[in-house]
C-alpha atoms as a PDB file:
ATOM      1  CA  UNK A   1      95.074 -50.963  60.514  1.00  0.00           C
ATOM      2  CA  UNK A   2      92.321 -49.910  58.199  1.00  0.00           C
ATOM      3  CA  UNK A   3      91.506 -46.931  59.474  1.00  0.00           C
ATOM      4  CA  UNK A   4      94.883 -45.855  61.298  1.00  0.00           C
ATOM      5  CA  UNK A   5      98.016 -44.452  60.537  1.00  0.00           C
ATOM      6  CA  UNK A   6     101.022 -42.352  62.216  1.00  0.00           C
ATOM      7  CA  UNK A   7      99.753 -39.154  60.429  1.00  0.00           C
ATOM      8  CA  UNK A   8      98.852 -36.355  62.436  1.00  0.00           C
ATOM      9  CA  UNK A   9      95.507 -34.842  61.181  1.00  0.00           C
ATOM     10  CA  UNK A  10      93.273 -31.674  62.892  1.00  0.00           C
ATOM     11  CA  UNK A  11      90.514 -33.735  65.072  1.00  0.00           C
ATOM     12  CA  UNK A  12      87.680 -30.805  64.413  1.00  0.00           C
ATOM     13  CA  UNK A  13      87.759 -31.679  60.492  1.00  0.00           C
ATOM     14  CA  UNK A  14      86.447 -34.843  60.902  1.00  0.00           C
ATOM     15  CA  UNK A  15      83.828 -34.117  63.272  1.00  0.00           C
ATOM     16  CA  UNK A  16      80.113 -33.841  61.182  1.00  0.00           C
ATOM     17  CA  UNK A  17      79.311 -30.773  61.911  1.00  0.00           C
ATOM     18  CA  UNK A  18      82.829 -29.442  60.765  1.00  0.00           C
ATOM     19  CA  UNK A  19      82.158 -31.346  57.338  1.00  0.00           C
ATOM     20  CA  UNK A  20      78.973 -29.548  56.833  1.00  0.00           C
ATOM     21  CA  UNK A  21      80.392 -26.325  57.071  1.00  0.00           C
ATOM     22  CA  UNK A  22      82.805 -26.817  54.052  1.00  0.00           C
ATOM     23  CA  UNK A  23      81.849 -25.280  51.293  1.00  0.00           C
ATOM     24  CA  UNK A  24      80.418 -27.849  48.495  1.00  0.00           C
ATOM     25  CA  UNK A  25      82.812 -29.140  45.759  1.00  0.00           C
ATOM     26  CA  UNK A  26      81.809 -26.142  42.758  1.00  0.00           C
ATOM     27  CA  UNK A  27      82.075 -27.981  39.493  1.00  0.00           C
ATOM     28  CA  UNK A  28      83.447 -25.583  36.681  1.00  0.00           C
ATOM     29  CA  UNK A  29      82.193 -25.438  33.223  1.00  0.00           C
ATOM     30  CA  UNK A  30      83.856 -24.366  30.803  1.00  0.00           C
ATOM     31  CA  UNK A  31      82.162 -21.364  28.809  1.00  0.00           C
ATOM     32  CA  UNK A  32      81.522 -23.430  25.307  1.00  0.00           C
ATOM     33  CA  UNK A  33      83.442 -21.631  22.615  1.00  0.00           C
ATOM     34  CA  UNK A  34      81.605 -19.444  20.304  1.00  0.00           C
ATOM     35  CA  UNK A  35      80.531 -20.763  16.869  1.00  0.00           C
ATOM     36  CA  UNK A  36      81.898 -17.737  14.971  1.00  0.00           C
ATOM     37  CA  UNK A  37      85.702 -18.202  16.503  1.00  0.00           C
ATOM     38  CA  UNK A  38      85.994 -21.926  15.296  1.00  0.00           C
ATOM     39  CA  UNK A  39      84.737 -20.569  12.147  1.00  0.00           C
ATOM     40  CA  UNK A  40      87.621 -18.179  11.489  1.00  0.00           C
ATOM     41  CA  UNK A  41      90.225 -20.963  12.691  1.00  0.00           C
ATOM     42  CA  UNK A  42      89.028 -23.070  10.626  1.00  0.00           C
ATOM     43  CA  UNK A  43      89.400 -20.433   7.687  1.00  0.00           C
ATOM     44  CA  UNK A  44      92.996 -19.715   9.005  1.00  0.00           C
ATOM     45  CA  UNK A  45      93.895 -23.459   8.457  1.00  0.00           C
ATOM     46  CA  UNK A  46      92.191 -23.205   5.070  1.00  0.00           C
ATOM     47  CA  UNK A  47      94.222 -19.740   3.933  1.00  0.00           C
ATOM     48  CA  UNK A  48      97.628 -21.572   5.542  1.00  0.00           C
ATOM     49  CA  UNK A  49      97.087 -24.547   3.136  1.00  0.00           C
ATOM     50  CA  UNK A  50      96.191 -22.644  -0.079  1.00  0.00           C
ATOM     51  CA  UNK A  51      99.244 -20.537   0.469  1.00  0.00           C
ATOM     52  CA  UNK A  52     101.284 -23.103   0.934  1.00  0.00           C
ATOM     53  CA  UNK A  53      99.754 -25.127  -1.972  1.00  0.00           C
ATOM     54  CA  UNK A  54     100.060 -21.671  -3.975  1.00  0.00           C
ATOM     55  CA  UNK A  55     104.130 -21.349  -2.647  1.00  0.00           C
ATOM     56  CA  UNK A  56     104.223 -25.255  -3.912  1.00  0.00           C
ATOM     57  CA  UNK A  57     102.464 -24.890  -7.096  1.00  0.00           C
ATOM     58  CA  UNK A  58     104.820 -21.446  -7.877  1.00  0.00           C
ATOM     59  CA  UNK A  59     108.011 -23.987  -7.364  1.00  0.00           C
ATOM     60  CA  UNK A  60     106.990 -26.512  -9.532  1.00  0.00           C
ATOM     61  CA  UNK A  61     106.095 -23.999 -12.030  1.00  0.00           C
ATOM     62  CA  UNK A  62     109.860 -22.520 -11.416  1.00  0.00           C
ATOM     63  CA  UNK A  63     111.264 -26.140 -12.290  1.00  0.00           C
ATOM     64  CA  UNK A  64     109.158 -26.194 -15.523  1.00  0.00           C
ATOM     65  CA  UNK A  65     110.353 -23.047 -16.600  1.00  0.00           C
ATOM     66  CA  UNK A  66     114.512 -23.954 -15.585  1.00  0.00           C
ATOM     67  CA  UNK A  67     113.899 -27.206 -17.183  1.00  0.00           C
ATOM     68  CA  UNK A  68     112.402 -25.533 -20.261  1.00  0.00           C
ATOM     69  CA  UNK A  69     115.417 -23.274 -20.299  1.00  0.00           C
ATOM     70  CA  UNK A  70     118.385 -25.473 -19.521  1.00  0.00           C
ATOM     71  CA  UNK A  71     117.124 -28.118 -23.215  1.00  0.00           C
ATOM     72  CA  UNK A  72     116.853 -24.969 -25.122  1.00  0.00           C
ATOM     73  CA  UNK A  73     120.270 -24.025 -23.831  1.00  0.00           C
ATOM     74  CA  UNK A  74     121.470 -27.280 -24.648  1.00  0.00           C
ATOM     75  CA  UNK A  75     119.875 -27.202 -28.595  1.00  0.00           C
ATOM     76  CA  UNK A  76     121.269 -23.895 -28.876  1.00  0.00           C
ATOM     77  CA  UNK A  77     124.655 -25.299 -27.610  1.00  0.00           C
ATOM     78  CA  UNK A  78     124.231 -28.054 -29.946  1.00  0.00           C
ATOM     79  CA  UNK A  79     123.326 -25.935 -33.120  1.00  0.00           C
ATOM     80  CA  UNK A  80     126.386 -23.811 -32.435  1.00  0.00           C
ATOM     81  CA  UNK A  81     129.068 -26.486 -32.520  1.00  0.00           C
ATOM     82  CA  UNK A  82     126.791 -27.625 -35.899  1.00  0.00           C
ATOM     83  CA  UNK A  83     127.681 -23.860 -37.212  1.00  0.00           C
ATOM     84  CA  UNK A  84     131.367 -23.851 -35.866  1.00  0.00           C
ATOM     85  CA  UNK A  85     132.200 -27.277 -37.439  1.00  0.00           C
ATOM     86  CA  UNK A  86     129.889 -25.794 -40.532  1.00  0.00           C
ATOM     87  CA  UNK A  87     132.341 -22.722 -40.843  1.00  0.00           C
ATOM     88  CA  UNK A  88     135.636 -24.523 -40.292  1.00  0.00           C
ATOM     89  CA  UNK A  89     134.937 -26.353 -43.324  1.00  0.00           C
ATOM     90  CA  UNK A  90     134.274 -23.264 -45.215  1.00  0.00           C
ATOM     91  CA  UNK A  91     137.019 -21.762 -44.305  1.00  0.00           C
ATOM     92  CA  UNK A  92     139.579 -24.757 -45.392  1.00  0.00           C
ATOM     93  CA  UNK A  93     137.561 -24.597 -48.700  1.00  0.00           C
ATOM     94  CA  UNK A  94     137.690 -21.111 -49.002  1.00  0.00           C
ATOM     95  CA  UNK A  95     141.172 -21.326 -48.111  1.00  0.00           C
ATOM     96  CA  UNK A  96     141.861 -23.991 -50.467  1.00  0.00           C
ATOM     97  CA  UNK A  97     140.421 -22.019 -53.776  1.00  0.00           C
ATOM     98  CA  UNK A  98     142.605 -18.752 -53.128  1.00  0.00           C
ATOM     99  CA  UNK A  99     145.407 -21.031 -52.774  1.00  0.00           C
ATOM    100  CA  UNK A 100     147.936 -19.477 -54.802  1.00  0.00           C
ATOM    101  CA  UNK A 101     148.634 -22.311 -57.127  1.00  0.00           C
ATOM    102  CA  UNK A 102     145.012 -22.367 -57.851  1.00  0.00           C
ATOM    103  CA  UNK A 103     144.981 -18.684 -58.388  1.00  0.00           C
ATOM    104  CA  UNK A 104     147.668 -19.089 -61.137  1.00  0.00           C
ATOM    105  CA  UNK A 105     145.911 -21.966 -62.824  1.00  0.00           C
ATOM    106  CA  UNK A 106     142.487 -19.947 -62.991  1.00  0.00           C
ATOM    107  CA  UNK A 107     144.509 -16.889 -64.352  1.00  0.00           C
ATOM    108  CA  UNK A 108     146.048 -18.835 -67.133  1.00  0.00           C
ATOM    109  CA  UNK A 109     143.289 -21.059 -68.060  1.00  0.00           C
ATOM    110  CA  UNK A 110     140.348 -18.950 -67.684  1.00  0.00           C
ATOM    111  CA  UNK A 111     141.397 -15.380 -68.280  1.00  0.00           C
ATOM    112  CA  UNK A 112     144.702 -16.224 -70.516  1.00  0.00           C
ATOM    113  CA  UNK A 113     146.925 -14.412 -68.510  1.00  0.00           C
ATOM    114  CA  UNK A 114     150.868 -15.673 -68.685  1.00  0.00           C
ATOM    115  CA  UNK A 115     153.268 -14.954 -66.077  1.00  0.00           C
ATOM    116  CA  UNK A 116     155.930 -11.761 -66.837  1.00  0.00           C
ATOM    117  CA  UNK A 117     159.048 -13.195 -68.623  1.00  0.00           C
ATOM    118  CA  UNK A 118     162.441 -11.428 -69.145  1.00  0.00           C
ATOM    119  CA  UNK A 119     161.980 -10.963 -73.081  1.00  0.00           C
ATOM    120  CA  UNK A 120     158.799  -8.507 -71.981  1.00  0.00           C
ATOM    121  CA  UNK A 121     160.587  -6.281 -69.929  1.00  0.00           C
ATOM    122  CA  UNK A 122     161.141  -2.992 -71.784  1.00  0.00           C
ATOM    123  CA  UNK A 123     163.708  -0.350 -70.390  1.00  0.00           C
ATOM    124  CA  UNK A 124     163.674   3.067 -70.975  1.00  0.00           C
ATOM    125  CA  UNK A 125     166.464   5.676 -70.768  1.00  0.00           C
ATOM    126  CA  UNK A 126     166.563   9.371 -70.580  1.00  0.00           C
ATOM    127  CA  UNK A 127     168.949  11.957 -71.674  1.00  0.00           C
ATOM    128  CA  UNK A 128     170.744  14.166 -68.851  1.00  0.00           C
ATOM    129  CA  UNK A 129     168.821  16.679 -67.012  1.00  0.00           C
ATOM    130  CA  UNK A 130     165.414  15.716 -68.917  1.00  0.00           C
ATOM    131  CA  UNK A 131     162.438  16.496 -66.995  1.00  0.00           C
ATOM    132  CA  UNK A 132     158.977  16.800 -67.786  1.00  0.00           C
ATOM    133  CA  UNK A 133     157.164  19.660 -66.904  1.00  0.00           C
ATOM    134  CA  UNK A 134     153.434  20.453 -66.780  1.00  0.00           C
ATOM    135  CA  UNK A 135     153.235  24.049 -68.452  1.00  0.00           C
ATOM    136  CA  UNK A 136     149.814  25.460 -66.723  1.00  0.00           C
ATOM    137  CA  UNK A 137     148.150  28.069 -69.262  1.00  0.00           C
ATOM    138  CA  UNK A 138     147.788  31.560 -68.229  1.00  0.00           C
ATOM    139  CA  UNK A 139     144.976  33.401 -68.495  1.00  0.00           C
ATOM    140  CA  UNK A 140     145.277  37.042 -69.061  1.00  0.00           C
ATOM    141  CA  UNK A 141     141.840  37.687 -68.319  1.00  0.00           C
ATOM    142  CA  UNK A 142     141.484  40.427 -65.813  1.00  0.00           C
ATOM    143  CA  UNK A 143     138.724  38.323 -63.675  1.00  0.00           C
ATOM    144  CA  UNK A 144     140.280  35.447 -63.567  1.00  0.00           C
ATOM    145  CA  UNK A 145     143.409  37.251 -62.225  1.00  0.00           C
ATOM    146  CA  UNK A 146     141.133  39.202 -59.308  1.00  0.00           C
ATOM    147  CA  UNK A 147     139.730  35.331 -58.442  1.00  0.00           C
ATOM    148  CA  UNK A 148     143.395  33.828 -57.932  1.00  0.00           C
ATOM    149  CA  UNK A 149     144.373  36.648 -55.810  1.00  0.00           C
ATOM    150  CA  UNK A 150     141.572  36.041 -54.016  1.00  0.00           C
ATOM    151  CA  UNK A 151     141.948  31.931 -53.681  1.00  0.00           C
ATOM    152  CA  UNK A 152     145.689  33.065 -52.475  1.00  0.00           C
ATOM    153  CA  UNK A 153     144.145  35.134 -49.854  1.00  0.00           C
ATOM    154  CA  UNK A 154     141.795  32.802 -48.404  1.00  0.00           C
ATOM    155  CA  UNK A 155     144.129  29.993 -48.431  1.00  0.00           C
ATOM    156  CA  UNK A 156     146.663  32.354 -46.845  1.00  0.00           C
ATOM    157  CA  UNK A 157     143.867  33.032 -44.161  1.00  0.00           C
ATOM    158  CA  UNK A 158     143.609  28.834 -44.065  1.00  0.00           C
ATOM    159  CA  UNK A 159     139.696  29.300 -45.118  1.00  0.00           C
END
């Protein structure tokens, strides 16, 4: 059985002369590549890195900066519940020396002033039908007349 089996096979191909006539196995080589082109791959895979170390250096530079940000935020936070707490207790102090008893006691002590007592009140009465008047003074002067009529005119006009 070494040599046979149930396949059918075309008797001339086996014959020598038939073998001859075949054309010879071609081996192919492959056309080596250019020196130049692995050259500029090779720079391709160098200019991918460095931009992607460049894209990685520009975020870690971008979560300096937000860190930097975010403790100055939180200082500046900090000093402004310092100043709120800071001006809530100058306002109860402020709010404590205008108190009006302490008002009263500074006016009395200090300055000497007394409060207004019934005995001090003075009252005043006037005759019937008094009024006061303001008598304005005439001036006869002839230039002085021409300058009123001449006031009266403009403030007619609303000058």
């Amino acid at each position: 059985m070494s040599g046979y089996d149930n396949l059918a096979r075309e008797y001339r191909a086996h014959l020598p002369e038939v073998q001859q006539q075949r054309a010879p196995h071609i081996k192919h080589k492959r056309n080596p590549k250019p020196k130049g082109i692995a050259l500029l791959k090779t720079i391709k895979y160098f200019a991918v890195a460095m931009l992607a170390f460049a894209a990685m250096l520009a975020m870690i530079y971008g979560k300096v900066e937000l860190s930097k940000i975010t403790n100055e935020q939180s200082q500046l936070q900090q000093q402004l519940a310092e100043l709120q707490e800071n001006n809530l207790s100058l306002e109860s102090e402020l709010e404590s020396k205008t108190n009006i008893v302490k008002v009263e006691d500074y006016a009395e002590n200090v300055l000497g002033l007394a409060k207004l007592n019934k005995g001090q009140i003075e009252y005043v009465e006037l005759q019937d039908h008094q009024v006061i008047e303001v008598v304005e003074k005439d001036d006869d002067n002839f230039f002085s007349n021409v300058k009123k009529w001449f006031d009266g005119v403009l403030e007619y006009i609303g000058i």
